[in-house]
Each structure stands twice: as structure tokens, then as C-alpha cells.
C-alpha atoms as a PDB file:
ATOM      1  CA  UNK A   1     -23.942 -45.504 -67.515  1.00  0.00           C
ATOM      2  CA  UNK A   2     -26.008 -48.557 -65.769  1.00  0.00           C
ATOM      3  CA  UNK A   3     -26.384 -52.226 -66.290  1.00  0.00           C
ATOM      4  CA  UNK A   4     -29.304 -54.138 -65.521  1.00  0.00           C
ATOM      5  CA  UNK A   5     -31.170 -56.946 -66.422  1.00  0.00           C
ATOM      6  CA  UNK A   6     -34.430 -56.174 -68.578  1.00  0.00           C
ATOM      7  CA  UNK A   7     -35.052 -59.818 -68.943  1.00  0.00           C
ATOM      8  CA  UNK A   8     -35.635 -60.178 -64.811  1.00  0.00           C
ATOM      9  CA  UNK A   9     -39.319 -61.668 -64.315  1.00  0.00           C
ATOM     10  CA  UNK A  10     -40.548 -63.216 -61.121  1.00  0.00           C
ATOM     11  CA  UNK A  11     -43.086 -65.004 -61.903  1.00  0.00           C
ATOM     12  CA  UNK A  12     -44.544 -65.434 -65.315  1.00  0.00           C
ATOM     13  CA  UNK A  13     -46.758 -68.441 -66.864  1.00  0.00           C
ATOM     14  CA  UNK A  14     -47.413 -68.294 -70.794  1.00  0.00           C
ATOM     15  CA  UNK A  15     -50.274 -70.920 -72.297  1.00  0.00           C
ATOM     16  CA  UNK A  16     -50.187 -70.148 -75.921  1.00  0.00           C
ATOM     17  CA  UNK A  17     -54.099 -69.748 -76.699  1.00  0.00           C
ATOM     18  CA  UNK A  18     -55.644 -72.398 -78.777  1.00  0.00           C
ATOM     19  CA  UNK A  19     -52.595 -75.329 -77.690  1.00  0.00           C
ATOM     20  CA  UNK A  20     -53.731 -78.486 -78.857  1.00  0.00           C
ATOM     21  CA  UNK A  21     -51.099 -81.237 -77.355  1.00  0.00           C
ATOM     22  CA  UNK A  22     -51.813 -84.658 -78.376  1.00  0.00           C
ATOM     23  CA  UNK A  23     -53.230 -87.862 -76.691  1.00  0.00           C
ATOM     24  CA  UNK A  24     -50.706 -89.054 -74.382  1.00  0.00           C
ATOM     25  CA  UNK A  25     -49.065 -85.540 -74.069  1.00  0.00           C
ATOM     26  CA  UNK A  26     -49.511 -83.916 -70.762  1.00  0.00           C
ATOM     27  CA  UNK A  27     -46.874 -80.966 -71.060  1.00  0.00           C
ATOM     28  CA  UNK A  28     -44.434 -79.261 -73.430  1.00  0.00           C
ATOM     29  CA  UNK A  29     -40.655 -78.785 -71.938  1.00  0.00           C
ATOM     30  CA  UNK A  30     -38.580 -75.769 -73.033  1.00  0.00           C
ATOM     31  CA  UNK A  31     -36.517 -73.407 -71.985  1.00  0.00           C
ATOM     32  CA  UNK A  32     -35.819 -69.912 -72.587  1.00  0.00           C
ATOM     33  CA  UNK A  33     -32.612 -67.799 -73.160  1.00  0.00           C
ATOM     34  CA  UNK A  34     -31.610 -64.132 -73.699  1.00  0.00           C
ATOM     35  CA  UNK A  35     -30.319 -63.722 -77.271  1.00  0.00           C
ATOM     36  CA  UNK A  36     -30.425 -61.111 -79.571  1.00  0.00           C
ATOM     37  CA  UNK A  37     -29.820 -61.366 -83.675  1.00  0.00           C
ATOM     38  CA  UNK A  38     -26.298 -60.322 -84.706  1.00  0.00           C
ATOM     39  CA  UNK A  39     -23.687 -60.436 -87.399  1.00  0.00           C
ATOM     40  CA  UNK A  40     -21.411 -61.995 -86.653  1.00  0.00           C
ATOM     41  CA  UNK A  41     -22.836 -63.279 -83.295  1.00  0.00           C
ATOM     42  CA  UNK A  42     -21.886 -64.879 -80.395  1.00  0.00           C
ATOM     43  CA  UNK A  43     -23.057 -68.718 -80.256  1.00  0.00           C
ATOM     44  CA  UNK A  44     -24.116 -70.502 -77.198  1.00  0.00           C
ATOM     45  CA  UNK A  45     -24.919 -74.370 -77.302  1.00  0.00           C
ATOM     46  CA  UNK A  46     -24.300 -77.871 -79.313  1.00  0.00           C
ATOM     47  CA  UNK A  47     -26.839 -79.172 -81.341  1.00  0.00           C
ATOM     48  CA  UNK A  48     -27.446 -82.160 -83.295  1.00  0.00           C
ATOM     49  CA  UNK A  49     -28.277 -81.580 -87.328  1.00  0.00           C
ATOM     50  CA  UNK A  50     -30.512 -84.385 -87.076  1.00  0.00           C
ATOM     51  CA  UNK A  51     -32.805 -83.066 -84.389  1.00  0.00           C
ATOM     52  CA  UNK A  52     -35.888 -81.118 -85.034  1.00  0.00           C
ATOM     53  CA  UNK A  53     -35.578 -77.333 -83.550  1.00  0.00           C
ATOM     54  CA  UNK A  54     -37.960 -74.590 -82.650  1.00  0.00           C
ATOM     55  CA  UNK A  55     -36.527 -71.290 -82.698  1.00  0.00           C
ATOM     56  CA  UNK A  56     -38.226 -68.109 -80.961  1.00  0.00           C
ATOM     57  CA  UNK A  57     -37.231 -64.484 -81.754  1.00  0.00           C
ATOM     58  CA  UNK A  58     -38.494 -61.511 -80.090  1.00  0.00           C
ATOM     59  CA  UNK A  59     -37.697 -57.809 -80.900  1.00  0.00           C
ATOM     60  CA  UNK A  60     -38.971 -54.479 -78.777  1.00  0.00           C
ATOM     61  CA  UNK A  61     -37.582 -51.080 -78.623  1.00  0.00           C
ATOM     62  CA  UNK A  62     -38.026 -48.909 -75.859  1.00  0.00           C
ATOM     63  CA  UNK A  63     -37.520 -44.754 -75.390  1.00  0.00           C
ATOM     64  CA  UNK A  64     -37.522 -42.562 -73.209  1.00  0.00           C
ATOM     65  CA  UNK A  65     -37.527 -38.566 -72.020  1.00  0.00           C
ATOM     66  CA  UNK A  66     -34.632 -37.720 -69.558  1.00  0.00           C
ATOM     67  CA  UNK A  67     -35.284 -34.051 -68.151  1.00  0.00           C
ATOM     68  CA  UNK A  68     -31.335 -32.629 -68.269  1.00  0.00           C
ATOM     69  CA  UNK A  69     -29.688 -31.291 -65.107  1.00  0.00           C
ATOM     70  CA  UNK A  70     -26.409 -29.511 -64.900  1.00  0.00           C
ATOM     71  CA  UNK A  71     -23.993 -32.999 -65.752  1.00  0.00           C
ATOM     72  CA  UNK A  72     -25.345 -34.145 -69.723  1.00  0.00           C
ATOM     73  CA  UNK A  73     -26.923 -37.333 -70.800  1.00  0.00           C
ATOM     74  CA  UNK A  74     -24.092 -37.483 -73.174  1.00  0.00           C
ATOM     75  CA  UNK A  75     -21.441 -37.531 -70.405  1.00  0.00           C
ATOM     76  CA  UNK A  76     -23.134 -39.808 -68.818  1.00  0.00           C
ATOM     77  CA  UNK A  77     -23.919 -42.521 -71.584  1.00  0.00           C
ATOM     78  CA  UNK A  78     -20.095 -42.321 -71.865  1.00  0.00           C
ATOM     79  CA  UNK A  79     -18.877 -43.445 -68.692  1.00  0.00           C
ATOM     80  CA  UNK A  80     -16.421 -46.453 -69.109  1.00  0.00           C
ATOM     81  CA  UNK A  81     -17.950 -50.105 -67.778  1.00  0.00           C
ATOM     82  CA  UNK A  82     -15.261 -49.616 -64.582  1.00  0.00           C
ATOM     83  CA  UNK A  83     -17.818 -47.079 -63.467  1.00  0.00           C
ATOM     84  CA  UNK A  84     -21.168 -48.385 -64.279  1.00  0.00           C
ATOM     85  CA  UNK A  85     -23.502 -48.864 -61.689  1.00  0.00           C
ATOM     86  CA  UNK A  86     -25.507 -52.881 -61.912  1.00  0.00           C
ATOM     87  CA  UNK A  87     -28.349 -51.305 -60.364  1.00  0.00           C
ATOM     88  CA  UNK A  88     -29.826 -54.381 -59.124  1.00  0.00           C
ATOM     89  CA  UNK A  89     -27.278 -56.104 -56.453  1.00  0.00           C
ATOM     90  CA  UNK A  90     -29.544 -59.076 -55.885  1.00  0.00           C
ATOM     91  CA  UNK A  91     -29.172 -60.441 -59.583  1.00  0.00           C
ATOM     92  CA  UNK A  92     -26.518 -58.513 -61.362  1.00  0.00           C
ATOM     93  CA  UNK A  93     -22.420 -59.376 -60.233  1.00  0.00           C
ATOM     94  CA  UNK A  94     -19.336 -57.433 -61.671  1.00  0.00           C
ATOM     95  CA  UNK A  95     -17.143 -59.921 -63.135  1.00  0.00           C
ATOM     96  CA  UNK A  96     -14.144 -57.652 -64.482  1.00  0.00           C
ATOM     97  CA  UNK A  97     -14.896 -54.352 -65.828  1.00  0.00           C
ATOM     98  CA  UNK A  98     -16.448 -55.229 -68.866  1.00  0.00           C
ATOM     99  CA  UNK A  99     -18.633 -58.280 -68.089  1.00  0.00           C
ATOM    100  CA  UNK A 100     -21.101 -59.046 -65.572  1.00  0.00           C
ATOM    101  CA  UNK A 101     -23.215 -62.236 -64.422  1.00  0.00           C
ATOM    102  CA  UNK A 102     -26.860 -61.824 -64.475  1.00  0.00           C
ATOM    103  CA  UNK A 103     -29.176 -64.386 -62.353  1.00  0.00           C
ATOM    104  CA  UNK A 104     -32.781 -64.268 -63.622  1.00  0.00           C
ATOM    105  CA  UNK A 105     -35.444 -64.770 -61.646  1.00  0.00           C
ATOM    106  CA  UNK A 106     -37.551 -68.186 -62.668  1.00  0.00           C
ATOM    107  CA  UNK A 107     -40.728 -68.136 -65.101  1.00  0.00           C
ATOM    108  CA  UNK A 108     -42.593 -71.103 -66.124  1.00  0.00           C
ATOM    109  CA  UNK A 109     -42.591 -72.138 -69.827  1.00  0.00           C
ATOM    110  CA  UNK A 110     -45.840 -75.090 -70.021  1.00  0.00           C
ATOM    111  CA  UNK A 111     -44.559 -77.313 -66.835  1.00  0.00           C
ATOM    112  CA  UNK A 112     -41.438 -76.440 -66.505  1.00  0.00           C
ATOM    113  CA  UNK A 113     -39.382 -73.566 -64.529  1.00  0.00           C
ATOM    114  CA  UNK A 114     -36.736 -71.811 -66.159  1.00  0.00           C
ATOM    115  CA  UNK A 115     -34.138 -69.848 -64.454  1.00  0.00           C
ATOM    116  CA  UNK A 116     -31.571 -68.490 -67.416  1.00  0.00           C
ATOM    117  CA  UNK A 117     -27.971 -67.526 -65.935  1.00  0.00           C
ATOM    118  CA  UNK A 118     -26.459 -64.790 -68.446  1.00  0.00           C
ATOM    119  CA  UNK A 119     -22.729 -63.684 -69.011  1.00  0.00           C
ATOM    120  CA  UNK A 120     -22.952 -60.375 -70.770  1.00  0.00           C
ATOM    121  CA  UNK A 121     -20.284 -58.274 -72.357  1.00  0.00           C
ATOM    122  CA  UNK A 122     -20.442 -54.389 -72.108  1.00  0.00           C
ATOM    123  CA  UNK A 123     -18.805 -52.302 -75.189  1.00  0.00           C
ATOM    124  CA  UNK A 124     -18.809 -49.138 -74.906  1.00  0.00           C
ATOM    125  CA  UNK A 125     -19.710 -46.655 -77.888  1.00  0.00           C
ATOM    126  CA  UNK A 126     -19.597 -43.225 -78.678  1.00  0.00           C
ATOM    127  CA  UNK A 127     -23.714 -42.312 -77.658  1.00  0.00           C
ATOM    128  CA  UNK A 128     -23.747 -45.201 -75.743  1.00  0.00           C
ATOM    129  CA  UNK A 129     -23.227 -49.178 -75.420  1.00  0.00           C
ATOM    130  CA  UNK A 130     -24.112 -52.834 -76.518  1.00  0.00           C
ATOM    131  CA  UNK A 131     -24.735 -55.305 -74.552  1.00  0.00           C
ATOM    132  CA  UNK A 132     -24.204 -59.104 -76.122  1.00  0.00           C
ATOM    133  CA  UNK A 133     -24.480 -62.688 -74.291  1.00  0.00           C
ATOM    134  CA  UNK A 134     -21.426 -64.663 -74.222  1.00  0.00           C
ATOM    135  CA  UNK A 135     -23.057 -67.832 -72.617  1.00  0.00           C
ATOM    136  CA  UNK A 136     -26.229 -68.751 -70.919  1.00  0.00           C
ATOM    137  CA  UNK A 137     -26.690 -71.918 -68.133  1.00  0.00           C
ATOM    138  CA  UNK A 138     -30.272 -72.836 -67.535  1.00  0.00           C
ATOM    139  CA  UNK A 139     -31.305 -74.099 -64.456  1.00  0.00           C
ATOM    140  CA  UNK A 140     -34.625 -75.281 -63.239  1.00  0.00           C
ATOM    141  CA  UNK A 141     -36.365 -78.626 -63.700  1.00  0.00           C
ATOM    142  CA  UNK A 142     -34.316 -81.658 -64.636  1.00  0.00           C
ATOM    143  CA  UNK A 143     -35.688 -81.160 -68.689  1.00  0.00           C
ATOM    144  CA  UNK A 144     -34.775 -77.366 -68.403  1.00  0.00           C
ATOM    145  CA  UNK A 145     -31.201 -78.601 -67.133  1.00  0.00           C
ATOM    146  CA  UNK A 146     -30.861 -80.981 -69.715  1.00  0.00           C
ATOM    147  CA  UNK A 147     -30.824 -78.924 -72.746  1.00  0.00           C
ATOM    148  CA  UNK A 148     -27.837 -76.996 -71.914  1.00  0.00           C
ATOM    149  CA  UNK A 149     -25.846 -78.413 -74.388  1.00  0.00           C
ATOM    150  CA  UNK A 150     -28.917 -78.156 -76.628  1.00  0.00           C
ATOM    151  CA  UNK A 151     -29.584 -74.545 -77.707  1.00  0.00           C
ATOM    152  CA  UNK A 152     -28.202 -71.611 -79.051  1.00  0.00           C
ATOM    153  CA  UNK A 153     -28.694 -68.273 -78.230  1.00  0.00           C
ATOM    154  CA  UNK A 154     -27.282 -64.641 -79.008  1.00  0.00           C
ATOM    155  CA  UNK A 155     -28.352 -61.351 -77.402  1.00  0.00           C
ATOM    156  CA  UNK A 156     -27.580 -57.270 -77.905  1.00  0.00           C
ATOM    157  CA  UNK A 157     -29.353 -54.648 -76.285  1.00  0.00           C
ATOM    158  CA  UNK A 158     -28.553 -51.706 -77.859  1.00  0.00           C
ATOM    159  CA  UNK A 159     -28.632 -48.646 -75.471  1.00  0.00           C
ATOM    160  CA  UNK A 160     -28.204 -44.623 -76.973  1.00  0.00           C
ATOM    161  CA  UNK A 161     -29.139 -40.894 -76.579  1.00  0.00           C
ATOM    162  CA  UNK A 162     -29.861 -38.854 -79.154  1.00  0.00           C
ATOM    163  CA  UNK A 163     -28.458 -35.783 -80.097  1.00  0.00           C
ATOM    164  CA  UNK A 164     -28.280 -32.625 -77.972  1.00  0.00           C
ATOM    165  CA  UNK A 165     -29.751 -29.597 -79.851  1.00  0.00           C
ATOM    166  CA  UNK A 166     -28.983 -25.838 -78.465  1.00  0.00           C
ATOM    167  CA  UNK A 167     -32.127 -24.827 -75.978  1.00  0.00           C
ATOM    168  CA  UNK A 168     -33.541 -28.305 -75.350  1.00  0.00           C
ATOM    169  CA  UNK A 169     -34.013 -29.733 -71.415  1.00  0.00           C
ATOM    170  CA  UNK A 170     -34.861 -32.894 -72.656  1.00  0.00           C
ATOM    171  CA  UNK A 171     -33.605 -35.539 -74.430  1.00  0.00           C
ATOM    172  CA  UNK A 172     -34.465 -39.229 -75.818  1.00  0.00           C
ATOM    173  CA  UNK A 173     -32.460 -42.493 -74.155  1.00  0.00           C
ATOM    174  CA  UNK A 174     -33.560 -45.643 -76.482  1.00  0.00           C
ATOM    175  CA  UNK A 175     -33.034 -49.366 -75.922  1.00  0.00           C
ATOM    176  CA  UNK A 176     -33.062 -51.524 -78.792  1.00  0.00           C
ATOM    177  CA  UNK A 177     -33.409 -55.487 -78.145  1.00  0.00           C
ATOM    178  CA  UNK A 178     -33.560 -58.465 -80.095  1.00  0.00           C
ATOM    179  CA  UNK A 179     -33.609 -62.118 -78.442  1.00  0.00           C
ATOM    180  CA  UNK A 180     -33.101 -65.245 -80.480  1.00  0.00           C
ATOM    181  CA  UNK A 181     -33.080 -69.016 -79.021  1.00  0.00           C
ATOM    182  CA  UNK A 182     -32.805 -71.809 -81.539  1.00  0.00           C
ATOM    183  CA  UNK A 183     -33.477 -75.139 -79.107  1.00  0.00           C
ATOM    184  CA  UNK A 184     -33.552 -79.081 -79.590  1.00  0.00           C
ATOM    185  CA  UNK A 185     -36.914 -80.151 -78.947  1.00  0.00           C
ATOM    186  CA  UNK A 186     -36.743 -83.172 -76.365  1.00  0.00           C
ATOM    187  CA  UNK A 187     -37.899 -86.629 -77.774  1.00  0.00           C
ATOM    188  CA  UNK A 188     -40.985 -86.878 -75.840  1.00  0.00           C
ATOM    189  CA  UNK A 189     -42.566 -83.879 -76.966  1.00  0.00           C
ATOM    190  CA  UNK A 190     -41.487 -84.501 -80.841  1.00  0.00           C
ATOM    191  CA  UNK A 191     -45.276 -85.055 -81.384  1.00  0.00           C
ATOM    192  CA  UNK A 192     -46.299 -81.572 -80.992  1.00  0.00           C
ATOM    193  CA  UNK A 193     -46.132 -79.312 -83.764  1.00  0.00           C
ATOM    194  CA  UNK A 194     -42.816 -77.174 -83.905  1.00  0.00           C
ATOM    195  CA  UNK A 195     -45.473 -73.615 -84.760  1.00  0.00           C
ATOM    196  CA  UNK A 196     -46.876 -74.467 -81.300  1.00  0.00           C
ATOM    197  CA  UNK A 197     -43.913 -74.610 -79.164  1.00  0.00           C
ATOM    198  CA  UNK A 198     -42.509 -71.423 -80.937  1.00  0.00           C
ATOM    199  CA  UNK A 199     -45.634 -69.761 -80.443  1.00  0.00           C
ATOM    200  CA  UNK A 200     -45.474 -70.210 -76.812  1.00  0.00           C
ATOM    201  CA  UNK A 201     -41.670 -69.447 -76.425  1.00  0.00           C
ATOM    202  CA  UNK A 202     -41.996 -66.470 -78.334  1.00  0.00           C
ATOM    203  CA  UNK A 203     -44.342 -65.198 -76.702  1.00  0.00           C
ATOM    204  CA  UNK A 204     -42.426 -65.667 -73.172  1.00  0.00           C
ATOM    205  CA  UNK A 205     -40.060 -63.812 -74.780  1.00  0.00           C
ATOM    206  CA  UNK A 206     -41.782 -60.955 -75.551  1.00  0.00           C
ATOM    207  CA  UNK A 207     -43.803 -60.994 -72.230  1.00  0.00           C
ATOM    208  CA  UNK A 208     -40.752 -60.305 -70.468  1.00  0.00           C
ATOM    209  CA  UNK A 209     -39.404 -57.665 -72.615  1.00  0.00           C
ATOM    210  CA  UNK A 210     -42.795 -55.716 -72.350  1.00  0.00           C
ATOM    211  CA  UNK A 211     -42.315 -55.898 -68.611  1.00  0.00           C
ATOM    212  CA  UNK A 212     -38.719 -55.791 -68.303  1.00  0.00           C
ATOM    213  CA  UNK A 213     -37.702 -52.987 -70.787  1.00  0.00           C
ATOM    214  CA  UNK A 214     -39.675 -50.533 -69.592  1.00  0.00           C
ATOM    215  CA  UNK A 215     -38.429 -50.898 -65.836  1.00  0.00           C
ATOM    216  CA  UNK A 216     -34.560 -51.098 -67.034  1.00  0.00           C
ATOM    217  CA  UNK A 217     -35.035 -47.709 -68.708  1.00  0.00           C
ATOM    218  CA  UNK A 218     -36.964 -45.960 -65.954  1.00  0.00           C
ATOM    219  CA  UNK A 219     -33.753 -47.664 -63.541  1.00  0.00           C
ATOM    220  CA  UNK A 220     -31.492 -46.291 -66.108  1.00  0.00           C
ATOM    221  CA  UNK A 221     -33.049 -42.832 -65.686  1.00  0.00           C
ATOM    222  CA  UNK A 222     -33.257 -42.674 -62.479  1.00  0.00           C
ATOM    223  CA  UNK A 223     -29.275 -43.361 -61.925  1.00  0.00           C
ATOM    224  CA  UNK A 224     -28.480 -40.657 -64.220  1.00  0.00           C
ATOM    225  CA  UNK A 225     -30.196 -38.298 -62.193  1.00  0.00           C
ATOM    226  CA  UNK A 226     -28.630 -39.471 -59.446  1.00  0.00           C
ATOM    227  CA  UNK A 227     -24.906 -39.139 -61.228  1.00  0.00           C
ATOM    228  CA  UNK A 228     -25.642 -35.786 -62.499  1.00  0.00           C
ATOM    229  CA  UNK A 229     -26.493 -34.397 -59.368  1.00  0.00           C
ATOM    230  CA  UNK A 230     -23.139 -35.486 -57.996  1.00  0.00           C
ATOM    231  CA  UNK A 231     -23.609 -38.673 -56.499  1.00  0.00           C
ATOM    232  CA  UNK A 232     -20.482 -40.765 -58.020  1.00  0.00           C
ATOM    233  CA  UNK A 233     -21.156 -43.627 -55.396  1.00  0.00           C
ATOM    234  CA  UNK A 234     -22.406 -45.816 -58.234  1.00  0.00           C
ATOM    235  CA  UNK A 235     -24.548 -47.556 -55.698  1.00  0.00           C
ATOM    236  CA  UNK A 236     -27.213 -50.314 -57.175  1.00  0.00           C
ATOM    237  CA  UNK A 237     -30.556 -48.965 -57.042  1.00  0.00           C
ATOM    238  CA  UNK A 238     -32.748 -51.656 -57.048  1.00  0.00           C
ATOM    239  CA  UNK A 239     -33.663 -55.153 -54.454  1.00  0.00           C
ATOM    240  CA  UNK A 240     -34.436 -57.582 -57.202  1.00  0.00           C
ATOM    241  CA  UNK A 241     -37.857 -57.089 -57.377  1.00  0.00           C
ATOM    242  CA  UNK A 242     -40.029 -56.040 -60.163  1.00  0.00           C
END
């Protein structure tokens, strides 16, 4: 099995269509963090009761056809976290065997760049795994920086195969994801209404998933074939670009 980052973007700028910002407003701060809807789920953040909160959720699932070779999907998908491959050197780092560091590339959200930095936990399951965030850092702009303490977040990626039927070279991977990010929203942009700025951090959200999914599962792929042809090097596949 392989770890990777699906929320990795390089450069992406979302204007939710139709923003009207008051007089005196020239930009919306924000920030943006992996998290996925769970029960129970991890929390990440300190918020104030009394502050006013936008919250963006995104959900996408993603599958795929694997051709079979000689090694099955199945043995693969099973492969403790000591053996998984990051795939991506430049932004993924093995932490133990189980948990991993994740440095995403920065985006722009309105003015500001945001650069999320994402512990993730690997559990392993019988068809496959779950990823969840234990904690995200934001760095960027001074406002991006500033709402660490300000947010919470939770994330799961769920990863499986289906089932192998008798006479069949081919079977389905899938990636489930959900992201969730409840945020303070700073005092100077308190003016603006709280649909807009979840409009355009949803929307973020989801731009990266529709980019990043899609290239995680074609990595994913692509380093099974590579294990099932009898290459146990594990070696990261990709340079950090998109």
C-alpha cells in the first residue's frame, strides 16, 4: 500500500463568482485545512463561542480499474504502514510507522497564501486503510498564521478494493474523502457575509480534491504495479509536482 497527499496543489486561486465585499473591504483572509467528517473525530484548533465561524465541507469519491498481475490487489492493499511507500519524497516524511508529515504546496484563498502542514495517521484495515488528520499548522501570510489556534479540522480518506471474483483481470481501488474546516472569521472581515466566505472555501476545497484525487489514485496504481512485479524497494514515485 502507498501514501500520498491528494490535497497537494501548486498553485491554485479561487474567486467565488458573484463576491460582493463591502465598501472599505479590499480582501477576505482564510485559510484552508484537510479534514474529513467523522464520529468520533479527531479535533484540531481553539475557538472562541463568541466568534462568528464559517465552516466549509467538501466530499468526492474517486475509483479506479487496476489490471491484475501475478501478486493481487488484495495482498497488496494489505501491506502493514512499515512497508508503505510515500510516493512523493518532496512533501510526504515517515514519522514512525504509522504516521507521516505531509507539506502542501501553497494555494491562494482571496489575498492570502495558504500552505497547510498535515500529521496523518495510517490504520490499516482488512481491504484496505483510513487515513485521519491528527493536527494541521498553517503557514503563509501573517493572517493565515494567525488563525492557528482558530480552526478546527478533521480528515479520513478512506482507501479499498473490492472483491475478487473467479475469472476477473481487473478490479476496482476506491478513495472516499470528506474534508471539514470550521474557522474563526478575523475581525476585519466580520462585515462580509459568512455564505460568501464558505462559498469560496468550499470551493478551494473541492478544487483540490478534483485535481488531487485523481492523481493520488493513478500514483497509487502505478506502485502496485510496480510491487506486484517484484519490486519491494518501496521507492517514492513522484518529485512533488502535479
Amino acid at each position: 500500500m502507498a501514501l500520498s497527499v491528494y490535497m497537494r496543489v501548486s498553485s491554485i486561486s479561487v474567486t467565488p463568482r458573484k463576491l460582493r465585499i463591502p465598501n472599505g473591504v479590499r480582501s477576505v483572509g482564510g485559510c484552508v485545512a484537510s479534514a474529513v467528517n467523522n464520529d468520533p473525530k479527531p479535533s484540531v484548533g481553539i475557538y472562541a463561542d463568541s466568534t462568528p465561524r464559517a465552516r466549509f465541507v467538501a466530499r468526492r469519491s474517486e475509483t479506479v480499474s487496476v489490471q491484475l498481475l501475478e501478486r493481487p490487489l488484495r495482498d497488496y492493499m494489505s501491506l502493514p504502514a512499515s512497508q508503505y511507500s510515500v510516493l512523493d519524497a518532496e512533501r510526504i516524511e515517515r514519522v514512525d510507522d504509522n504516521t507521516f508529515r505531509c507539506y502542501v504546496y501553497r494555494f491562494k484563498f482571496f489575498a492570502f497564501e495558504v500552505c497547510p502542514v498535515l500529521l496523518v495517521r495510517v490504520e490499516e484495515q482488512p481491504n484496505g486503510c483510513c487515513i485521519r488528520l491528527l493536527s494541521c499548522k498553517l503557514e503563509g501570510s501573517a493572517v493565515v498564521v494567525a488563525q492557528n489556534e482558530k480552526f478546527h479540522a478533521s480528515m479520513v480518506n478512506q482507501i479499498s478494493c473490492g472483491n475478487e471474483q473467479d475469472n476477473l483481470s481487473v478490479q476496482e481501488l476506491t478513495s472516499d474523502t470528506t474534508i471539514e474546516v470550521s474557522i474563526d472569521i478575523p475581525f476585519p472581515f466580520r462585515s462580509i457575509p459568512v455564505n460568501v466566505i464558505e462559498s469560496a472555501g468550499t470551493q478551494v476545497i473541492e478544487q483540490i480534491l478534483r485535481i488531487m484525487l485523481p492523481r493520488f489514485m493513478r500514483q497509487l496504481v502505478k506502485d502496485y504495479q510496480a510491487w506486484a512485479s517484484g519490486d519491494t524497494s518501496r521507492q517514492p514515485l513522484g518529485t512533488g509536482e502535479i
